[in-house]
C-alpha atoms as a PDB file:
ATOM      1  CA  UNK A   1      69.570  16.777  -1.042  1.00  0.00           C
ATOM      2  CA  UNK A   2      72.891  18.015   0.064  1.00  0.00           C
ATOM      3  CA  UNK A   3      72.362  21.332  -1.441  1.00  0.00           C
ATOM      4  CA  UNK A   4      68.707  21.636   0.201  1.00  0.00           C
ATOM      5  CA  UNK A   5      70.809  21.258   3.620  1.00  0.00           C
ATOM      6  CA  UNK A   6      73.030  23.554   2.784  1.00  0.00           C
ATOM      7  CA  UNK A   7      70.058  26.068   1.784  1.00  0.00           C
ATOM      8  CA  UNK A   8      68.626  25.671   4.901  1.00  0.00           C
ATOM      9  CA  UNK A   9      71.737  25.795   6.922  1.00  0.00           C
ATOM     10  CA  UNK A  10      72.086  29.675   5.595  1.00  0.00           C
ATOM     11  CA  UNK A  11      68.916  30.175   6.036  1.00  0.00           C
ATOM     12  CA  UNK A  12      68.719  29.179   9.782  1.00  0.00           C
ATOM     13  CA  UNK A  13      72.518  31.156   9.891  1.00  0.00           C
ATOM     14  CA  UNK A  14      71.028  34.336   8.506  1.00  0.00           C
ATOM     15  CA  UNK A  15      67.758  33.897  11.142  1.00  0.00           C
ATOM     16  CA  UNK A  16      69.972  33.501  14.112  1.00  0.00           C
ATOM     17  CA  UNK A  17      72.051  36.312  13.145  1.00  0.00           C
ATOM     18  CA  UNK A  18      69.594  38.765  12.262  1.00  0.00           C
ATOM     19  CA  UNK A  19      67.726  37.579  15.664  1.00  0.00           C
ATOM     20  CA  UNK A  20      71.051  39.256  17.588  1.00  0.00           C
ATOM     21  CA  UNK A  21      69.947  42.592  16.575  1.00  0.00           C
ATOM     22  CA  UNK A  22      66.957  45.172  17.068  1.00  0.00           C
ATOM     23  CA  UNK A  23      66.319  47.849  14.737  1.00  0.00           C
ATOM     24  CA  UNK A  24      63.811  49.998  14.475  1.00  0.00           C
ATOM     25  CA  UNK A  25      62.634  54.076  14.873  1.00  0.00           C
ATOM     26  CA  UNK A  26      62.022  56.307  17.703  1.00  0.00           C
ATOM     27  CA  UNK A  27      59.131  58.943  17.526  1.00  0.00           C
ATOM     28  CA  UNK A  28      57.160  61.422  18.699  1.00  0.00           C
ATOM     29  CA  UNK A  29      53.491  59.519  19.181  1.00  0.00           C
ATOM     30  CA  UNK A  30      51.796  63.165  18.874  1.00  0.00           C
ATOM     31  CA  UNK A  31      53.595  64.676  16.103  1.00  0.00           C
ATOM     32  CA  UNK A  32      55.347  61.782  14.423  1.00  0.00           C
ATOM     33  CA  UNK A  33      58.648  63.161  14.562  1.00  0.00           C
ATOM     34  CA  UNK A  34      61.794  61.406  14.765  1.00  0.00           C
ATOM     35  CA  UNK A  35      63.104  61.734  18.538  1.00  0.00           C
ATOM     36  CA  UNK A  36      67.214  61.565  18.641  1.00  0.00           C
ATOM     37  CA  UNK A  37      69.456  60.988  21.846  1.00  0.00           C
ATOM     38  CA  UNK A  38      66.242  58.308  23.293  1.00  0.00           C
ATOM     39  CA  UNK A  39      68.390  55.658  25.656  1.00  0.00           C
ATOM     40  CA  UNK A  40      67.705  51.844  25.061  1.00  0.00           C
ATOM     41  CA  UNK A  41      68.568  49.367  27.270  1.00  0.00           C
ATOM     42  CA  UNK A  42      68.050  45.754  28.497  1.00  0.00           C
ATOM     43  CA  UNK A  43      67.007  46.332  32.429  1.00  0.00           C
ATOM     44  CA  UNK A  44      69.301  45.390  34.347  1.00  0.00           C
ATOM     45  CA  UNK A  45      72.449  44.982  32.039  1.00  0.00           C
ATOM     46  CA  UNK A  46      74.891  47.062  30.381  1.00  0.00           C
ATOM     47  CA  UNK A  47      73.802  46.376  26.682  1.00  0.00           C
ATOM     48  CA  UNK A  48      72.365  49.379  24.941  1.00  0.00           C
ATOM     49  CA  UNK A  49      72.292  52.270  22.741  1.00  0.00           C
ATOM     50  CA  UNK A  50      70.980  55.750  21.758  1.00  0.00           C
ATOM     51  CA  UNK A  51      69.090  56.733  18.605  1.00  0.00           C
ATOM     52  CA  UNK A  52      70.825  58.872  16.370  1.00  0.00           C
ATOM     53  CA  UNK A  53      69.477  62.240  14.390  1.00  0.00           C
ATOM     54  CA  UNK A  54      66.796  60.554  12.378  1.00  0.00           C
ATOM     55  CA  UNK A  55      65.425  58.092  15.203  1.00  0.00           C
ATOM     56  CA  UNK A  56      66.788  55.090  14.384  1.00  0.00           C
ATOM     57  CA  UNK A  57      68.814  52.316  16.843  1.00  0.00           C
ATOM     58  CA  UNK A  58      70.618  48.797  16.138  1.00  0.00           C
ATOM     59  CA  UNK A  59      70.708  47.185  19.572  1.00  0.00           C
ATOM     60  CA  UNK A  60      72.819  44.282  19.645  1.00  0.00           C
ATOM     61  CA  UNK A  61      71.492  41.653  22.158  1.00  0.00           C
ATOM     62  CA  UNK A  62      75.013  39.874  22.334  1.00  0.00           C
ATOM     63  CA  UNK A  63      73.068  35.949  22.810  1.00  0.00           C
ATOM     64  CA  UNK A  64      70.731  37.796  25.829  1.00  0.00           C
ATOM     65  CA  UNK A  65      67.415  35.615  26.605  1.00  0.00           C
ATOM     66  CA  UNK A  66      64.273  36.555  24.300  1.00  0.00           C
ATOM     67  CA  UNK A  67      62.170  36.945  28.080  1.00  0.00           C
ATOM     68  CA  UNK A  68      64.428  39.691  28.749  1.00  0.00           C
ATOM     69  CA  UNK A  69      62.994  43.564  28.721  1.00  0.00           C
ATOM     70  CA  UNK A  70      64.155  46.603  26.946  1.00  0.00           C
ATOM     71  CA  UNK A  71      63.362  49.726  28.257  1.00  0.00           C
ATOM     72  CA  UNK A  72      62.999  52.982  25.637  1.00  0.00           C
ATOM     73  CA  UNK A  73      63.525  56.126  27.694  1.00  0.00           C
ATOM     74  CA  UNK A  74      64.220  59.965  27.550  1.00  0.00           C
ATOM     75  CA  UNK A  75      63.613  63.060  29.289  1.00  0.00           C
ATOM     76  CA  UNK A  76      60.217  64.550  29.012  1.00  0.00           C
ATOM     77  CA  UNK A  77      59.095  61.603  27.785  1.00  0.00           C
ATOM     78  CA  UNK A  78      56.705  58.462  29.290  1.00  0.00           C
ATOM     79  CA  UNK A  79      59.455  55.340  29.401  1.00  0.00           C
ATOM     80  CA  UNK A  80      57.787  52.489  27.182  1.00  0.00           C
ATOM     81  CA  UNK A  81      59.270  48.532  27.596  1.00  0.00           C
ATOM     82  CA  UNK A  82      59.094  45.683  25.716  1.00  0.00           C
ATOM     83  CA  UNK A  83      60.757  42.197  25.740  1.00  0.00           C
ATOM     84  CA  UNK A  84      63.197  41.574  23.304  1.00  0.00           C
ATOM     85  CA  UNK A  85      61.221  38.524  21.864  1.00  0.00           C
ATOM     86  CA  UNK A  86      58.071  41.442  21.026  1.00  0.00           C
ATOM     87  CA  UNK A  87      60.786  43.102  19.468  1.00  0.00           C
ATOM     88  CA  UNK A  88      62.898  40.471  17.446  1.00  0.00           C
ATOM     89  CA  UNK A  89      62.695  39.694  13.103  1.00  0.00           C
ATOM     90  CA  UNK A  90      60.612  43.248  12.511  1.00  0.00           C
ATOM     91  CA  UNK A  91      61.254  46.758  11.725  1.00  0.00           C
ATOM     92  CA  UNK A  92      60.160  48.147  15.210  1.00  0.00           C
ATOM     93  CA  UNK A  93      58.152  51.882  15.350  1.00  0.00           C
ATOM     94  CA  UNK A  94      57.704  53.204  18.839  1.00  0.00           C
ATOM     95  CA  UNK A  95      56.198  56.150  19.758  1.00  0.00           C
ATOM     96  CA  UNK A  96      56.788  57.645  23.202  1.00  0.00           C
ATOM     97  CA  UNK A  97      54.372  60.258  24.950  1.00  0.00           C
ATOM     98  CA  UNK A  98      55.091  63.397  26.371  1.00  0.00           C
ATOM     99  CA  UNK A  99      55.371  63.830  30.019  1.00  0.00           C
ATOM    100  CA  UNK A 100      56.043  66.321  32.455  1.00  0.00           C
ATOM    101  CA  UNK A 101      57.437  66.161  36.059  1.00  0.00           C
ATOM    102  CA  UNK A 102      55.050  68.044  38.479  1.00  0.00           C
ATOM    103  CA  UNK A 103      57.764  70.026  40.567  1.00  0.00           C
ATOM    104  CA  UNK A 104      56.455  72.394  43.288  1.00  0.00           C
ATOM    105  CA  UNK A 105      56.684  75.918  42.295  1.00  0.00           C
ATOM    106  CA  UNK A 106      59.367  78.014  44.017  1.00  0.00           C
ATOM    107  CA  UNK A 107      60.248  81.639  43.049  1.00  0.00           C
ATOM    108  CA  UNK A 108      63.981  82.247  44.433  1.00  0.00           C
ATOM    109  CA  UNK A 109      64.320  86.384  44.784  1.00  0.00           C
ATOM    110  CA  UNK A 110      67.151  87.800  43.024  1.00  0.00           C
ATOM    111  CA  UNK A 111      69.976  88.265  45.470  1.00  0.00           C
ATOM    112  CA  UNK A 112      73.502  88.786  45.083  1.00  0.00           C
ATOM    113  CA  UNK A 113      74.418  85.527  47.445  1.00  0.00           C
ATOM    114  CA  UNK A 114      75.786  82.735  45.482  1.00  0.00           C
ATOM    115  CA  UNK A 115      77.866  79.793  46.448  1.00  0.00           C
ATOM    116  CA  UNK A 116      79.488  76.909  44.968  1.00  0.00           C
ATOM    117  CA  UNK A 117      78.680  73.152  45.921  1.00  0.00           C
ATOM    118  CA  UNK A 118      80.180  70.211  44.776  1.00  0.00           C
ATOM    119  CA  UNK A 119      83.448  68.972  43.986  1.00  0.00           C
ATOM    120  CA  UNK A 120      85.540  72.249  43.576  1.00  0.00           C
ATOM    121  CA  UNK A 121      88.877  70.899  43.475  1.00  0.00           C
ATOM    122  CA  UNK A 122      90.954  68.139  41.702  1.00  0.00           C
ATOM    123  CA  UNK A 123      93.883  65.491  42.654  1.00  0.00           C
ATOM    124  CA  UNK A 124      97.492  65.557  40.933  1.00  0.00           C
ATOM    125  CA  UNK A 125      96.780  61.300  39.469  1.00  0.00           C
ATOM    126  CA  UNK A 126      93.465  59.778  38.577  1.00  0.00           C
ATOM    127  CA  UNK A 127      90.569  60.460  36.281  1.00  0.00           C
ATOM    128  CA  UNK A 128      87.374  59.237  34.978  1.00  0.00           C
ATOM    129  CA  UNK A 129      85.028  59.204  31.662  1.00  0.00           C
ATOM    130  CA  UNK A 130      85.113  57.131  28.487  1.00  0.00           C
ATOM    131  CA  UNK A 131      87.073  55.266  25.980  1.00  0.00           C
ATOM    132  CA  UNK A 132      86.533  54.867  22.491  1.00  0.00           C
ATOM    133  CA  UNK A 133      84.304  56.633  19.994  1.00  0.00           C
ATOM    134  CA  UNK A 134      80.757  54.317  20.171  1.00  0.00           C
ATOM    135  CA  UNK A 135      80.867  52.040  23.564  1.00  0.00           C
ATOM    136  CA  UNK A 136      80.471  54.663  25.913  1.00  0.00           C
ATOM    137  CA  UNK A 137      76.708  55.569  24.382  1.00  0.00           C
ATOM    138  CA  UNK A 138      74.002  56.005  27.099  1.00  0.00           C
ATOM    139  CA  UNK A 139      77.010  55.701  30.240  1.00  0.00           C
ATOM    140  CA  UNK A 140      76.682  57.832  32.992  1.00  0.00           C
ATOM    141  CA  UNK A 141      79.195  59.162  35.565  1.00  0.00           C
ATOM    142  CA  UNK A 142      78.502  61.652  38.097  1.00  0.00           C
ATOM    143  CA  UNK A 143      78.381  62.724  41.836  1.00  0.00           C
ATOM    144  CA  UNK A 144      76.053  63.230  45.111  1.00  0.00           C
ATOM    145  CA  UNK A 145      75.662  67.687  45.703  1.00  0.00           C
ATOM    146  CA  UNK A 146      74.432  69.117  48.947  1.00  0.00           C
ATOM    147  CA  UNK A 147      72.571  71.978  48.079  1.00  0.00           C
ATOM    148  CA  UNK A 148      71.191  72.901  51.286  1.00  0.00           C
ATOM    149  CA  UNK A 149      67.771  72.955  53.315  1.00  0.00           C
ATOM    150  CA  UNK A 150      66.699  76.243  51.125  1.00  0.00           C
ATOM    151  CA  UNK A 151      65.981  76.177  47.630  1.00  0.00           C
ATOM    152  CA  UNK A 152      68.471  78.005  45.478  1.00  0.00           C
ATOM    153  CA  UNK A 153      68.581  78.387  41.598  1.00  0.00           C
ATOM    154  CA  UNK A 154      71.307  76.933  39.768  1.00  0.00           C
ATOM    155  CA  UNK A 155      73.418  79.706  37.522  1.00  0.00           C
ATOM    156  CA  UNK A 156      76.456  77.600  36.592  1.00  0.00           C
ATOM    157  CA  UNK A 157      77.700  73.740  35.933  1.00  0.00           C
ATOM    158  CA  UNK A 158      81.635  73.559  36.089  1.00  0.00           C
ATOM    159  CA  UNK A 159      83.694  70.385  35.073  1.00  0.00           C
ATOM    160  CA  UNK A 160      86.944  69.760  34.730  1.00  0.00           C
ATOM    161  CA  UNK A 161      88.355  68.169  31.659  1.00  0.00           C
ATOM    162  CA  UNK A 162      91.565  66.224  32.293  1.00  0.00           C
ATOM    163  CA  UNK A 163      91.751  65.204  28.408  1.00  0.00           C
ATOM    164  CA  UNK A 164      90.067  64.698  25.497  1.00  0.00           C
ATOM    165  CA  UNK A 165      91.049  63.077  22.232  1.00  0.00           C
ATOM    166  CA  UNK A 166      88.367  64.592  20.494  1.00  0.00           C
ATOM    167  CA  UNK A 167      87.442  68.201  18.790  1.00  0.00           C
ATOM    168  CA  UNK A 168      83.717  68.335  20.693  1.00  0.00           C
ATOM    169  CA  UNK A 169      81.887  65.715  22.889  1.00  0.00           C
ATOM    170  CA  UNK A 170      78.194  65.940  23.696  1.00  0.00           C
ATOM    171  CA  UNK A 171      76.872  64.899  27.179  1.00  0.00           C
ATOM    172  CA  UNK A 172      73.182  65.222  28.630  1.00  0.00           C
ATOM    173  CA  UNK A 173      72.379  66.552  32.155  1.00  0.00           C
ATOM    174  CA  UNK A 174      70.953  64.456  34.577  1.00  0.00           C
ATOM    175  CA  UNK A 175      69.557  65.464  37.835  1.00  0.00           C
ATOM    176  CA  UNK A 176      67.533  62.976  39.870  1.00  0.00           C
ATOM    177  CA  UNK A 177      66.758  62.508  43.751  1.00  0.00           C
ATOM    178  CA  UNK A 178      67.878  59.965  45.761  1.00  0.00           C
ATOM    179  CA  UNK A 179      66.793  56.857  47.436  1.00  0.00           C
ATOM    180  CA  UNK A 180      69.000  54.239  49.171  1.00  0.00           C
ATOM    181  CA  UNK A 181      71.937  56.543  48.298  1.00  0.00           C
ATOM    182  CA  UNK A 182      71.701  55.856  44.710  1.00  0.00           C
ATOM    183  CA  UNK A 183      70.495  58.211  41.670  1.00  0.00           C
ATOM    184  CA  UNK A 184      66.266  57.584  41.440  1.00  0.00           C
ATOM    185  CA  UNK A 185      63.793  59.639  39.607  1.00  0.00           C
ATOM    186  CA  UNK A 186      64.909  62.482  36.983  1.00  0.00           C
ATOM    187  CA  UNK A 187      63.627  66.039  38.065  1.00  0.00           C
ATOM    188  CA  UNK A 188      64.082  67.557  34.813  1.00  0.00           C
ATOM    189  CA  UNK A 189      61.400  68.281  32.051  1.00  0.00           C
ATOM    190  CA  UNK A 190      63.496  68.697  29.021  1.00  0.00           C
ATOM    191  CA  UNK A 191      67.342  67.099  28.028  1.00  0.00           C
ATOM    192  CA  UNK A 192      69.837  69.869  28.556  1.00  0.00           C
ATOM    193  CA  UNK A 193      72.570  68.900  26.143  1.00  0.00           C
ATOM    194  CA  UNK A 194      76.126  70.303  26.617  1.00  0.00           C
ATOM    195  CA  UNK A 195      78.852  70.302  24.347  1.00  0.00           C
ATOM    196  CA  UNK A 196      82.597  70.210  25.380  1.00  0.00           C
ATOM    197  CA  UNK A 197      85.473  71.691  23.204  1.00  0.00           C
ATOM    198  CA  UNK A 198      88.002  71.840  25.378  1.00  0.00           C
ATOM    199  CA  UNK A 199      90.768  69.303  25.530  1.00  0.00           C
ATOM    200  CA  UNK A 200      91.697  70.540  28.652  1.00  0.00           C
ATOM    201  CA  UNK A 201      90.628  72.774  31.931  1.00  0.00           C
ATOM    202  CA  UNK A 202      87.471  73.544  33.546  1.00  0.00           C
ATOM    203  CA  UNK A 203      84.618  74.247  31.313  1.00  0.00           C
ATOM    204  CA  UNK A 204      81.576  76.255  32.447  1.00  0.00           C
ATOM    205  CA  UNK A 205      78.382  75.692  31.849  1.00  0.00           C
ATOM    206  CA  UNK A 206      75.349  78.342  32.058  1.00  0.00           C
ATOM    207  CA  UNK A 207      72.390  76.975  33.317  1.00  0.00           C
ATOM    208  CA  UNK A 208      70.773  80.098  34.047  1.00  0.00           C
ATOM    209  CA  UNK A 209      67.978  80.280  31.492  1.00  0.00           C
ATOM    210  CA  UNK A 210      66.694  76.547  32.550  1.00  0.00           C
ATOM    211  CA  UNK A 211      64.924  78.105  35.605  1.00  0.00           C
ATOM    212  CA  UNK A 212      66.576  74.916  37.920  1.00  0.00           C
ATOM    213  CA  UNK A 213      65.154  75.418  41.305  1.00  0.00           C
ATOM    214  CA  UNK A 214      66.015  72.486  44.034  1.00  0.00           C
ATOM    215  CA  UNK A 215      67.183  71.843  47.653  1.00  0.00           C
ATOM    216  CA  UNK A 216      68.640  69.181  49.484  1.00  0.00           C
ATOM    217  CA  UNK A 217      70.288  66.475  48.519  1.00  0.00           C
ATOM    218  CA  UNK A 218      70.546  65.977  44.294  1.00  0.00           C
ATOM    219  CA  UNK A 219      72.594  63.400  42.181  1.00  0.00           C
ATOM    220  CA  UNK A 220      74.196  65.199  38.842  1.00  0.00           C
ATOM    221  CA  UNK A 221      75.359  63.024  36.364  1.00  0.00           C
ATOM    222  CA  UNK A 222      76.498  63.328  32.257  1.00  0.00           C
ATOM    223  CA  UNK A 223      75.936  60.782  30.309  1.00  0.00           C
ATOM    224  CA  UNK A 224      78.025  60.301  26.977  1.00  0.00           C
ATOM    225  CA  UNK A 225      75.941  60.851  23.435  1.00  0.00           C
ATOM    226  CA  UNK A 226      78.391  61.317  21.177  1.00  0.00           C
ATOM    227  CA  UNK A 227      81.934  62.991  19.905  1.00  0.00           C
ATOM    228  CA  UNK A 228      83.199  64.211  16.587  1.00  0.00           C
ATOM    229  CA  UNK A 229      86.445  64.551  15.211  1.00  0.00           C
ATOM    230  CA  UNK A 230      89.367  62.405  16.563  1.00  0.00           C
ATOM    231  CA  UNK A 231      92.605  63.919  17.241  1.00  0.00           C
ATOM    232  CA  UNK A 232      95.498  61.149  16.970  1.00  0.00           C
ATOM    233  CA  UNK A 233      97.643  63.417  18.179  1.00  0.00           C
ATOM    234  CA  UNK A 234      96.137  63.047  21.751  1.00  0.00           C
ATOM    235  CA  UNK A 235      95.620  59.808  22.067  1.00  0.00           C
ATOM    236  CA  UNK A 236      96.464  57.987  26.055  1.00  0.00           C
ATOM    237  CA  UNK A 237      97.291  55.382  27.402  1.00  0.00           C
ATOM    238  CA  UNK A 238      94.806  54.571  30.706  1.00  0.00           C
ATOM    239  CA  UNK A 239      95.235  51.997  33.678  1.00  0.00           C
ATOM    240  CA  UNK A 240      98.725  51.356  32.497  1.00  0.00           C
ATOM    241  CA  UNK A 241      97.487  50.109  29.131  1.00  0.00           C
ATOM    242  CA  UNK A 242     100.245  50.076  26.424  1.00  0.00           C
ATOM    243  CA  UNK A 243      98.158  50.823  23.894  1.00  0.00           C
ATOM    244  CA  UNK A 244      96.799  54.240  22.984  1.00  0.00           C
ATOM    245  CA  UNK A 245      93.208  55.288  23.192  1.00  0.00           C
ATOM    246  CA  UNK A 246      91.120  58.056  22.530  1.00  0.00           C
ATOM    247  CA  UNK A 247      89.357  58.955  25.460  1.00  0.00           C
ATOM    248  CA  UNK A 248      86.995  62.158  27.386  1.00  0.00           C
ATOM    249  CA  UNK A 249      88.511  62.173  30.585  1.00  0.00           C
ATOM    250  CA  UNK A 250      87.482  64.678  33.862  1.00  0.00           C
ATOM    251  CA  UNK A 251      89.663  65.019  36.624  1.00  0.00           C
ATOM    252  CA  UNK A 252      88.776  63.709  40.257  1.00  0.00           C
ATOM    253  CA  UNK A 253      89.638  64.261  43.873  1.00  0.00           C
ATOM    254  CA  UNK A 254      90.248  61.870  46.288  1.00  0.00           C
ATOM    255  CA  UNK A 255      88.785  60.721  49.702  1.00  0.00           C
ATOM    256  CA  UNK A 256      86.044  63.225  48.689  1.00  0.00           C
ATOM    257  CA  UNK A 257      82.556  62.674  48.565  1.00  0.00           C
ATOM    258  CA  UNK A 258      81.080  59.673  45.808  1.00  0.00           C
ATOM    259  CA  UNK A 259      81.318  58.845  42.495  1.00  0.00           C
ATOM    260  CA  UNK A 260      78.359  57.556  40.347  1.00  0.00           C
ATOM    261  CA  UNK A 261      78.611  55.383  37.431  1.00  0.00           C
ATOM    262  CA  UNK A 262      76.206  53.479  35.296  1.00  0.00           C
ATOM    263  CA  UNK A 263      77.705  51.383  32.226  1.00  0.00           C
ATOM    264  CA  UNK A 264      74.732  51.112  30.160  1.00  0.00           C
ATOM    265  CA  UNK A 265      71.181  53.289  29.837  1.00  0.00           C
ATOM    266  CA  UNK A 266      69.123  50.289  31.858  1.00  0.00           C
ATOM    267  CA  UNK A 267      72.778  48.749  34.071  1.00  0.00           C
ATOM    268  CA  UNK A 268      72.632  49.048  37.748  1.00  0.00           C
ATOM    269  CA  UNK A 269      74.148  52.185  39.434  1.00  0.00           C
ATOM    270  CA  UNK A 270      77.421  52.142  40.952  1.00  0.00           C
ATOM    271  CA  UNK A 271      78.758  54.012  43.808  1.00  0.00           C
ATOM    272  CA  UNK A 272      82.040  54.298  45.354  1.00  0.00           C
ATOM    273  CA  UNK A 273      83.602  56.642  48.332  1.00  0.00           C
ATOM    274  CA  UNK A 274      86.817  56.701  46.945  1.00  0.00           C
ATOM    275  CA  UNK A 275      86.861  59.731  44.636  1.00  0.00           C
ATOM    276  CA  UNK A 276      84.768  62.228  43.087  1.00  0.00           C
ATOM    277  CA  UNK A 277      84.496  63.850  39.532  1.00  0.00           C
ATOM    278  CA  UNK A 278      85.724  67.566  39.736  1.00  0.00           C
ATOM    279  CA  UNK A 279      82.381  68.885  38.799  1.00  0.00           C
ATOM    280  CA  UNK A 280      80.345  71.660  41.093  1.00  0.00           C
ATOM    281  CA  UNK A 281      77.392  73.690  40.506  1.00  0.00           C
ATOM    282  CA  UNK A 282      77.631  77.947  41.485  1.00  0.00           C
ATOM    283  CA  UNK A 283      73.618  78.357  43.060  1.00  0.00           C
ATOM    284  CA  UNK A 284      71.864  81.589  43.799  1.00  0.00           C
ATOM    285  CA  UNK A 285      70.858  81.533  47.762  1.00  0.00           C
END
């Protein structure tokens, strides 16, 4: 008897446990292939993860209620959603359909007028970005640009790197519209990834060949997919921590503009008026 209770006691143990965690694949419903860099979240918190190369994800629910929902999402794709108790004790296969975002059609005449908007300078103290080589997956920081009641093309993303403990980071462009002075819906078709190798300095980015045509009002944000390659030699200590980190941090100004942040691929946005990330966009008028 006592070892039947014990039986079942492991048995229940190794339910519960496996119950904490979603697995599962990521691919392409018309083609079948495996889709890396797709953001899953639980709405509304900041638990979540990306898939890596071959599709796959372990989302760790961390005791979150079964009635919960967990949104699959990427760029040129149709979002799917499920609640964690659809998705719980199974090997999960989801398939996500290609989409494209219907954006008016605006030819911008070669011209020799450009102009930079954004955040074009940085302050002496302060930064922002991630810690650690796995917790920052699917987090988002960015800023609010101004690009003007005519539409202009976008040539060149520039950031500013304060440090970087790592040989190469990867990052995803964002840009969305705005409602209620938050980030909203994502006006790109297809992910732009970008890959930082500098530990230090601004970095430009040509954007050129992506054929980005907007106006008004945009929110540009990066959000964190991976790094490679830690360098011990430059790891820092942040908020007056006394312990050493590694860390991909940009440079910010302050009493300038917004900053926008978003802990987790389904968490709430965040903004606050006390700094901005040093990042700016050069536009053809």
């Amino acid at each position: 008897m006592k070892a039947l209770l014990i039986l079942l006691s492991f048995l229940l143990y190794t339910i519960v446990i496996h119950s904490q965690v979603i697995v599962g694949k990521i691919i392409d419903s018309t083609s079948n292939n495996s889709l890396e860099y797709v953001s899953i979240g639980i709405i509304n918190t900041p638990i979540g993860t990306i898939t890596n190369e071959k599709g796959k994800f372990n989302l760790e629910l961390k005791g979150q209620s079964p009635k919960l929902m967990v949104r699959f999402s990427m760029i040129g794709y149709k979002a799917q959603t499920f609640s964690i108790e659809e998705l719980s004790n199974k090997e999960n296969v989801i398939k996500l359909k290609q989409k494209f975002v219907q954006i008016e059609e605006v030819i911008v005449k070669p011209s020799n007028n450009f102009k930079k908007v954004g955040t074009i300078s940085r302050s002496l103290q302060g930064v922002c970005g991630w810690g650690g080589n796995r917790r920052g997956k699917g987090h988002e920081i960015g800023l609010k640009i101004d690009l003007g009641t005519s539409f202009v093309k976008l040539q060149d993303l520039h950031i500013r790197v304060h440090q970087q403990a790592f040989d190469s980071s990867l990052f995803r462009l964002h840009i969305r519209d705005i409602k209620n002075d938050l980030p909203h819906e994502e006006l790109l078709n297809n992910n732009i990834l970008i890959t930082i190798t500098r530990s230090s300095g601004w970095v430009d980015i040509d954007l050129s060949k992506y054929n980005l045509v907007f106006k008004g009002e945009i929110a540009l944000t990066l959000e964190w997919l991976k790094v490679l390659a830690l360098n011990e030699n430059k790891l820092k200590r942040v908020n007056k921590s006394n312990q050493k980190t590694a860390n991909v941090l940009f440079s910010v100004k302050k009493k300038q503009r917004c900053i926008y942040t978003k802990w987790g691929a389904e968490a709430k946005w965040i903004k606050s008026d006390t700094q901005s990330p040093s990042i700016y966009l050069t536009v053809q008028e």
